[in-house]
C-alpha atoms as a PDB file:
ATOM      1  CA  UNK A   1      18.638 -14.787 -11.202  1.00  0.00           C
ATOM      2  CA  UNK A   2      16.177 -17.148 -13.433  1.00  0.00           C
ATOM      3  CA  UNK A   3      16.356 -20.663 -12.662  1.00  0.00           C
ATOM      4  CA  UNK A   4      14.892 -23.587 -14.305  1.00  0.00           C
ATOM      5  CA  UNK A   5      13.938 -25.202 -10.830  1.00  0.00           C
ATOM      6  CA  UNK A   6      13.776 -24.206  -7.294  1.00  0.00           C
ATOM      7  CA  UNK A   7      13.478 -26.749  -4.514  1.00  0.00           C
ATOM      8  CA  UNK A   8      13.393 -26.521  -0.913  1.00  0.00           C
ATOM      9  CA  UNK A   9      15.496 -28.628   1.125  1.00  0.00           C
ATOM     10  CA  UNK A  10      14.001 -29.178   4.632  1.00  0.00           C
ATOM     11  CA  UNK A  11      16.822 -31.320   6.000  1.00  0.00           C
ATOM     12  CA  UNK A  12      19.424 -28.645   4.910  1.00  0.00           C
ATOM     13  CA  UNK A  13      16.861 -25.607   5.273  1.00  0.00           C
ATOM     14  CA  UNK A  14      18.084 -24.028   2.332  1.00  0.00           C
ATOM     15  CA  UNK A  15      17.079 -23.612  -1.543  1.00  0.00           C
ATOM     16  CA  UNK A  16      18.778 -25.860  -4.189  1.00  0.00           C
ATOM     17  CA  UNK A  17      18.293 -24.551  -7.698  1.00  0.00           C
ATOM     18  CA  UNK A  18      18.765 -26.166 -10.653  1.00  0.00           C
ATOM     19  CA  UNK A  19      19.531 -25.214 -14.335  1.00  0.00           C
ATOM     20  CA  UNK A  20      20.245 -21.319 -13.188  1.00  0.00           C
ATOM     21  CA  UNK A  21      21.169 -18.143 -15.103  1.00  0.00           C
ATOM     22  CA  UNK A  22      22.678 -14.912 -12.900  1.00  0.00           C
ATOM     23  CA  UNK A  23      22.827 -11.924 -14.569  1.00  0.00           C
ATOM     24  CA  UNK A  24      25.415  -9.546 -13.229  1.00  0.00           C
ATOM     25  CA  UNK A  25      25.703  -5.514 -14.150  1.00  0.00           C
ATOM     26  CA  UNK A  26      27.802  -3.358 -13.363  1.00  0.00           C
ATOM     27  CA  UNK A  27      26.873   0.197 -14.614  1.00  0.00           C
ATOM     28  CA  UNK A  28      27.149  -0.261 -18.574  1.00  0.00           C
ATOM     29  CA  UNK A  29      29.064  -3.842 -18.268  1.00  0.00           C
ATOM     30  CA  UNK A  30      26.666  -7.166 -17.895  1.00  0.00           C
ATOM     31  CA  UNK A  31      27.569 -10.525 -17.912  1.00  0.00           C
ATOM     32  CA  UNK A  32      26.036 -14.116 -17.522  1.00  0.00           C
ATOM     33  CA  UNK A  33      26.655 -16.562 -15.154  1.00  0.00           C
ATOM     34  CA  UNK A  34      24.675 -20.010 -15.779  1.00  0.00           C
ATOM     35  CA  UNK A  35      25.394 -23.366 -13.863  1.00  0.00           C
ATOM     36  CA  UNK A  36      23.847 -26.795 -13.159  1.00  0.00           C
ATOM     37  CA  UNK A  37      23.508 -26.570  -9.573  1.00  0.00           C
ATOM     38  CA  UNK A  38      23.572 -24.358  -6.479  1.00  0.00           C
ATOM     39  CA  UNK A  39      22.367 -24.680  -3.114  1.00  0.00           C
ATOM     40  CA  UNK A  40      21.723 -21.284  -1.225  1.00  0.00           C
ATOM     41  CA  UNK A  41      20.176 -19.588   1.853  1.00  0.00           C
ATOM     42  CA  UNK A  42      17.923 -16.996   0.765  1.00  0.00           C
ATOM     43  CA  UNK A  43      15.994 -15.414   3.811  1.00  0.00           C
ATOM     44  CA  UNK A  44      12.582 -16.877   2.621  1.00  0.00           C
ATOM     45  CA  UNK A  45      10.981 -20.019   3.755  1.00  0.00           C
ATOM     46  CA  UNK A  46       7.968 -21.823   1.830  1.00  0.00           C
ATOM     47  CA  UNK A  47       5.263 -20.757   4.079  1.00  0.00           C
ATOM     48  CA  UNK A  48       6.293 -17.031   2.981  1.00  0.00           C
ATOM     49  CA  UNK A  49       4.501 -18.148  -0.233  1.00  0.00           C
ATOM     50  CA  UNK A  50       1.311 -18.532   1.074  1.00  0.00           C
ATOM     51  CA  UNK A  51      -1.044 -16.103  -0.089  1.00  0.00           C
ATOM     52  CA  UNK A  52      -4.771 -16.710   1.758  1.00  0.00           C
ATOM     53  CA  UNK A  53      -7.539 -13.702   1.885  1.00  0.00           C
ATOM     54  CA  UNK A  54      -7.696 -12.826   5.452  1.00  0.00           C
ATOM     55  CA  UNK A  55      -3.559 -14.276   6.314  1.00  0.00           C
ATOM     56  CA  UNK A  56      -3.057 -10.442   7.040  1.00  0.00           C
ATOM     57  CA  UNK A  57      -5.699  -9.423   9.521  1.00  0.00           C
ATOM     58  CA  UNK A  58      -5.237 -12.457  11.355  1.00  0.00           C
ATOM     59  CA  UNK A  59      -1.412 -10.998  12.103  1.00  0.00           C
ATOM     60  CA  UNK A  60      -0.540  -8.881  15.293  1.00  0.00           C
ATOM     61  CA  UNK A  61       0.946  -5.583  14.536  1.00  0.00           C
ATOM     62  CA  UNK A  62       4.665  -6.930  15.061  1.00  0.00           C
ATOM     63  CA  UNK A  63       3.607  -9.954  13.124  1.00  0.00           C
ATOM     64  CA  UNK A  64       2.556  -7.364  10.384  1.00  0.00           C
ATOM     65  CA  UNK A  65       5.442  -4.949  10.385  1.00  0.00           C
ATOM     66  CA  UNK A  66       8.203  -7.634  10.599  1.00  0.00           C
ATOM     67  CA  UNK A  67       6.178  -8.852   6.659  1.00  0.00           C
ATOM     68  CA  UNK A  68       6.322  -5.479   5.413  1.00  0.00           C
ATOM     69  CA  UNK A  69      10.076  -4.827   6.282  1.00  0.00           C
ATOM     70  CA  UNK A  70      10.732  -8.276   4.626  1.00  0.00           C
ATOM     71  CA  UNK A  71       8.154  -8.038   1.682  1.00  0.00           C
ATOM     72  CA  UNK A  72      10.342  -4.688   0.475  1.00  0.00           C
ATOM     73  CA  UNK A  73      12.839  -6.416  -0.194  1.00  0.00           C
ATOM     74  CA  UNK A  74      11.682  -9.578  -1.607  1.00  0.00           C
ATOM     75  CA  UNK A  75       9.025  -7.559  -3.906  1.00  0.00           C
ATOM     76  CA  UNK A  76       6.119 -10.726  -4.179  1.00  0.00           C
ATOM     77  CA  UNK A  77       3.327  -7.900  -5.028  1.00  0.00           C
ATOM     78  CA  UNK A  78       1.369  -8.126  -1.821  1.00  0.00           C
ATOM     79  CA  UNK A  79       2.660  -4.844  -0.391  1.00  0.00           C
ATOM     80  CA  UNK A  80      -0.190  -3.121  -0.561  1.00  0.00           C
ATOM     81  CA  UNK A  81      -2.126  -5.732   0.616  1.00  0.00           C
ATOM     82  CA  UNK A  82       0.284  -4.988   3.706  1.00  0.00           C
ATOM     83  CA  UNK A  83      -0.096  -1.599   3.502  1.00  0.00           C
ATOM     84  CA  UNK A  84      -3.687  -1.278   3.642  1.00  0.00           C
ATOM     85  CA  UNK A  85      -4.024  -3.419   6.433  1.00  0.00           C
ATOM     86  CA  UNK A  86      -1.159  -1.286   8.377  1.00  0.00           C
ATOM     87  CA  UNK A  87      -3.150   1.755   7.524  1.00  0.00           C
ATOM     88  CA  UNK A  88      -6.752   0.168   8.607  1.00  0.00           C
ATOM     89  CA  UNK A  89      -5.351  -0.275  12.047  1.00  0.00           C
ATOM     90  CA  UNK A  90      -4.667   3.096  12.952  1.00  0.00           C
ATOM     91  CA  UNK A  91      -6.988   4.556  10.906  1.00  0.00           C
ATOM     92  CA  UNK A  92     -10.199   3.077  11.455  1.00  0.00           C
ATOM     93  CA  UNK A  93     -10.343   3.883  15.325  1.00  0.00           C
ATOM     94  CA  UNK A  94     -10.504   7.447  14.330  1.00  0.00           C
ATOM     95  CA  UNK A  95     -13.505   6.129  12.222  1.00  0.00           C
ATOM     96  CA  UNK A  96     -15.549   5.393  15.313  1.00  0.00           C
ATOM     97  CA  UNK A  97     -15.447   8.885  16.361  1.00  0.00           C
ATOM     98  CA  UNK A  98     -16.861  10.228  12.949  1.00  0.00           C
ATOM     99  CA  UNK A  99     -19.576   8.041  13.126  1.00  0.00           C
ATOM    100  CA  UNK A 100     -20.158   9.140  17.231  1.00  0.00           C
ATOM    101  CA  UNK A 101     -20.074  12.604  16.137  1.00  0.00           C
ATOM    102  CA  UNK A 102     -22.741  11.785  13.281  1.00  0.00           C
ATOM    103  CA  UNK A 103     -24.788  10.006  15.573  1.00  0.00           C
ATOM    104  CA  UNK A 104     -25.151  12.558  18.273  1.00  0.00           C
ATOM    105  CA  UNK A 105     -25.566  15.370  15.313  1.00  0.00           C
ATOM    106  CA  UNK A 106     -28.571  13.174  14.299  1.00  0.00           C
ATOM    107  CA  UNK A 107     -29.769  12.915  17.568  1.00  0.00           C
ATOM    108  CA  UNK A 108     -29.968  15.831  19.047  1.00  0.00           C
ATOM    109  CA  UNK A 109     -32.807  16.753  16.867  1.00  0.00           C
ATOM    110  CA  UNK A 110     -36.048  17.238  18.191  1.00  0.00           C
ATOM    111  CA  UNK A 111     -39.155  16.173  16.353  1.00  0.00           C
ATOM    112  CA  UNK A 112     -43.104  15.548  17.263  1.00  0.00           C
ATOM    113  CA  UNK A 113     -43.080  12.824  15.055  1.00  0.00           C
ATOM    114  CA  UNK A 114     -40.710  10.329  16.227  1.00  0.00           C
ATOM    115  CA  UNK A 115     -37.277   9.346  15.307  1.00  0.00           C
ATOM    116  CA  UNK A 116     -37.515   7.690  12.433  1.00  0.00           C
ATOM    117  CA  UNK A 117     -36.503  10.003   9.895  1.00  0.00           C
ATOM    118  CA  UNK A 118     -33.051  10.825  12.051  1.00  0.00           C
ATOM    119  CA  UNK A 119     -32.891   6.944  12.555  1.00  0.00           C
ATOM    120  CA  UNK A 120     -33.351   6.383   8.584  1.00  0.00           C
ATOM    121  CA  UNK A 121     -30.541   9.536   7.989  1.00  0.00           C
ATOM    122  CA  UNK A 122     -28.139   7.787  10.076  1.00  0.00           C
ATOM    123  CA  UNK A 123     -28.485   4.065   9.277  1.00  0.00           C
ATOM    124  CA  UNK A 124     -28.514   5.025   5.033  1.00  0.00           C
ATOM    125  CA  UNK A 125     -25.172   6.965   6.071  1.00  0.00           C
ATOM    126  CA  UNK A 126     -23.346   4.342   7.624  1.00  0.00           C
ATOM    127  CA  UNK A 127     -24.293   2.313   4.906  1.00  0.00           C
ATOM    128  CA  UNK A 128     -22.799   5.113   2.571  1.00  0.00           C
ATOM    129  CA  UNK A 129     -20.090   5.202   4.684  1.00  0.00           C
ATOM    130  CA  UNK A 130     -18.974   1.407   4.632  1.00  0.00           C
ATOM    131  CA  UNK A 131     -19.578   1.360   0.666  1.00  0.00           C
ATOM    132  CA  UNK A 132     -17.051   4.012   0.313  1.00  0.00           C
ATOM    133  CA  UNK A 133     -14.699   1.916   2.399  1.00  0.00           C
ATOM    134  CA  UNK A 134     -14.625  -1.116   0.705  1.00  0.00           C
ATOM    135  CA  UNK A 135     -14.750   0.873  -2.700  1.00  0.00           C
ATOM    136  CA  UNK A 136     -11.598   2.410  -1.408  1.00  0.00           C
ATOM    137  CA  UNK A 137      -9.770  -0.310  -0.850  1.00  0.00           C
ATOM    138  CA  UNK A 138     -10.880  -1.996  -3.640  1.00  0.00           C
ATOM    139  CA  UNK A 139      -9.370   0.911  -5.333  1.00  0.00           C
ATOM    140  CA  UNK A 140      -6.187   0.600  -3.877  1.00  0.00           C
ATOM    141  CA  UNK A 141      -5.870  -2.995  -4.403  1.00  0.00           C
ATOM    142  CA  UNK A 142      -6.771  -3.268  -7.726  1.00  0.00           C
ATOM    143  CA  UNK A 143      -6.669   0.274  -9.033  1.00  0.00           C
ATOM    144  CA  UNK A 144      -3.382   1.474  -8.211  1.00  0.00           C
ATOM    145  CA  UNK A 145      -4.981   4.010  -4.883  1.00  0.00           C
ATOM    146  CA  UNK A 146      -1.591   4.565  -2.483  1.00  0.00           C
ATOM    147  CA  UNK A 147      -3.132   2.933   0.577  1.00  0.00           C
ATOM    148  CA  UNK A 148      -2.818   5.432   2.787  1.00  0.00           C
ATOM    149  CA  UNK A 149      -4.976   7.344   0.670  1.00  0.00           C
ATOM    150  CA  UNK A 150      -7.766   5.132   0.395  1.00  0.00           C
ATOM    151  CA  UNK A 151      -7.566   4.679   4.013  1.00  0.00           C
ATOM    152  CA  UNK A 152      -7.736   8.897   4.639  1.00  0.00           C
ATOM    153  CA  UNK A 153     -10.418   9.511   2.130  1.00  0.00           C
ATOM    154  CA  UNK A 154     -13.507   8.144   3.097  1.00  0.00           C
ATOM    155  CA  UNK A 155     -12.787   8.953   6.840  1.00  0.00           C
ATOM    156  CA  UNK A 156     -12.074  12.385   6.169  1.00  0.00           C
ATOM    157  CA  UNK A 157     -15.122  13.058   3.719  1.00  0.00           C
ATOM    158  CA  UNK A 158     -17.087  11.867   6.509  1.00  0.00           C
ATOM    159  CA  UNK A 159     -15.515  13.672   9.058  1.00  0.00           C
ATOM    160  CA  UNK A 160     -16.337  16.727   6.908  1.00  0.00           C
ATOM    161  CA  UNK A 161     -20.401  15.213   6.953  1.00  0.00           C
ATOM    162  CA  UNK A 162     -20.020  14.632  10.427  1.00  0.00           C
ATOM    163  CA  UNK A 163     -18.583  18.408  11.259  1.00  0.00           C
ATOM    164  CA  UNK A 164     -21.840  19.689   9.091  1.00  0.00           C
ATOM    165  CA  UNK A 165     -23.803  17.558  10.597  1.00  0.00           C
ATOM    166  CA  UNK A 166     -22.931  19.336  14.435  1.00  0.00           C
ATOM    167  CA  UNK A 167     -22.600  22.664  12.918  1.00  0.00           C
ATOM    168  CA  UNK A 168     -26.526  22.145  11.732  1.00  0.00           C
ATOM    169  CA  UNK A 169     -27.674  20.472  14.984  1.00  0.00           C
ATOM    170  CA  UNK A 170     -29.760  22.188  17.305  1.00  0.00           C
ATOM    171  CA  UNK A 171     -28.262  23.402  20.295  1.00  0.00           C
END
């Protein structure tokens, strides 16, 4: 459906459009329907139009899931958006147990001269770490990334780090 105008009508609660075309196929047959006027109920209200930075990670989970299941089937283009924030949840607890494991790995080293060189190791690699984060998701935002994938990536190269880290450790 294209329409010329779409209004909402908050006495009514539902859409009036104005100067519409529908285009109906079925398999190799398609015709056109246009019209002055039509007043509907779609299952979208204007605040579902709203489109703010952080409007995601202010939802609760339920808050989150019930957009998803209604974003795939509306299609607006902020499903990944969705997605990645989904994925983040879950995800990003496991993330403080990489960075435990690479902290004790980095600890339990032993040297006369202080700890600064462990301290230094492990601060530029949770920099590193973060930087790879938001490069993921930028990369799944604007670069086409599945989200779950840019989620999984940088916490399972680090986990990796983190595992060599141990391995190496003293014991």
């Amino acid at each position: 459906m294209m329409a010329d105008r779409i209004t909402w009508d908050s006495v009514a609660t539902k859409w009036k459009i104005e100067g519409y075309t529908n285009r109906i196929i079925n398999g190799l047959h398609e015709r056109m329907e246009k019209g002055a006027l039509k007043d509907t109920t779609l299952d979208m209200k204007p605040a579902d139009f709203e489109v703010r930075d952080n409007m995601f990670t202010a939802m609760d989970t339920r808050e989150l899931n019930i957009r998803i299941f209604k974003e795939k089937t509306r299609g607006t283009g902020v499903m990944n958006d969705l997605l990645l924030e989904k994925y983040k949840r879950y995800v990003y607890a496991f993330s403080a147990f990489v960075l435990t494991l690479m902290g004790v790995a980095l600890s339990s080293k032993k040297v006369r001269g202080g700890i600064g060189l462990s301290l230094g190791v492990g601060i530029a690699l949770s920099f590193t770490y973060i930087v790879f984060i938001q490069f993921a998701n930028m990369f799944s935002l604007k670069g086409g990334l599945p989200p779950l994938i840019a989620v999984l990536i940088p916490n399972v190269t680090f986990l990796l780090v983190a595992i060599y880290l141990a391995i190496r450790a003293p014991k």
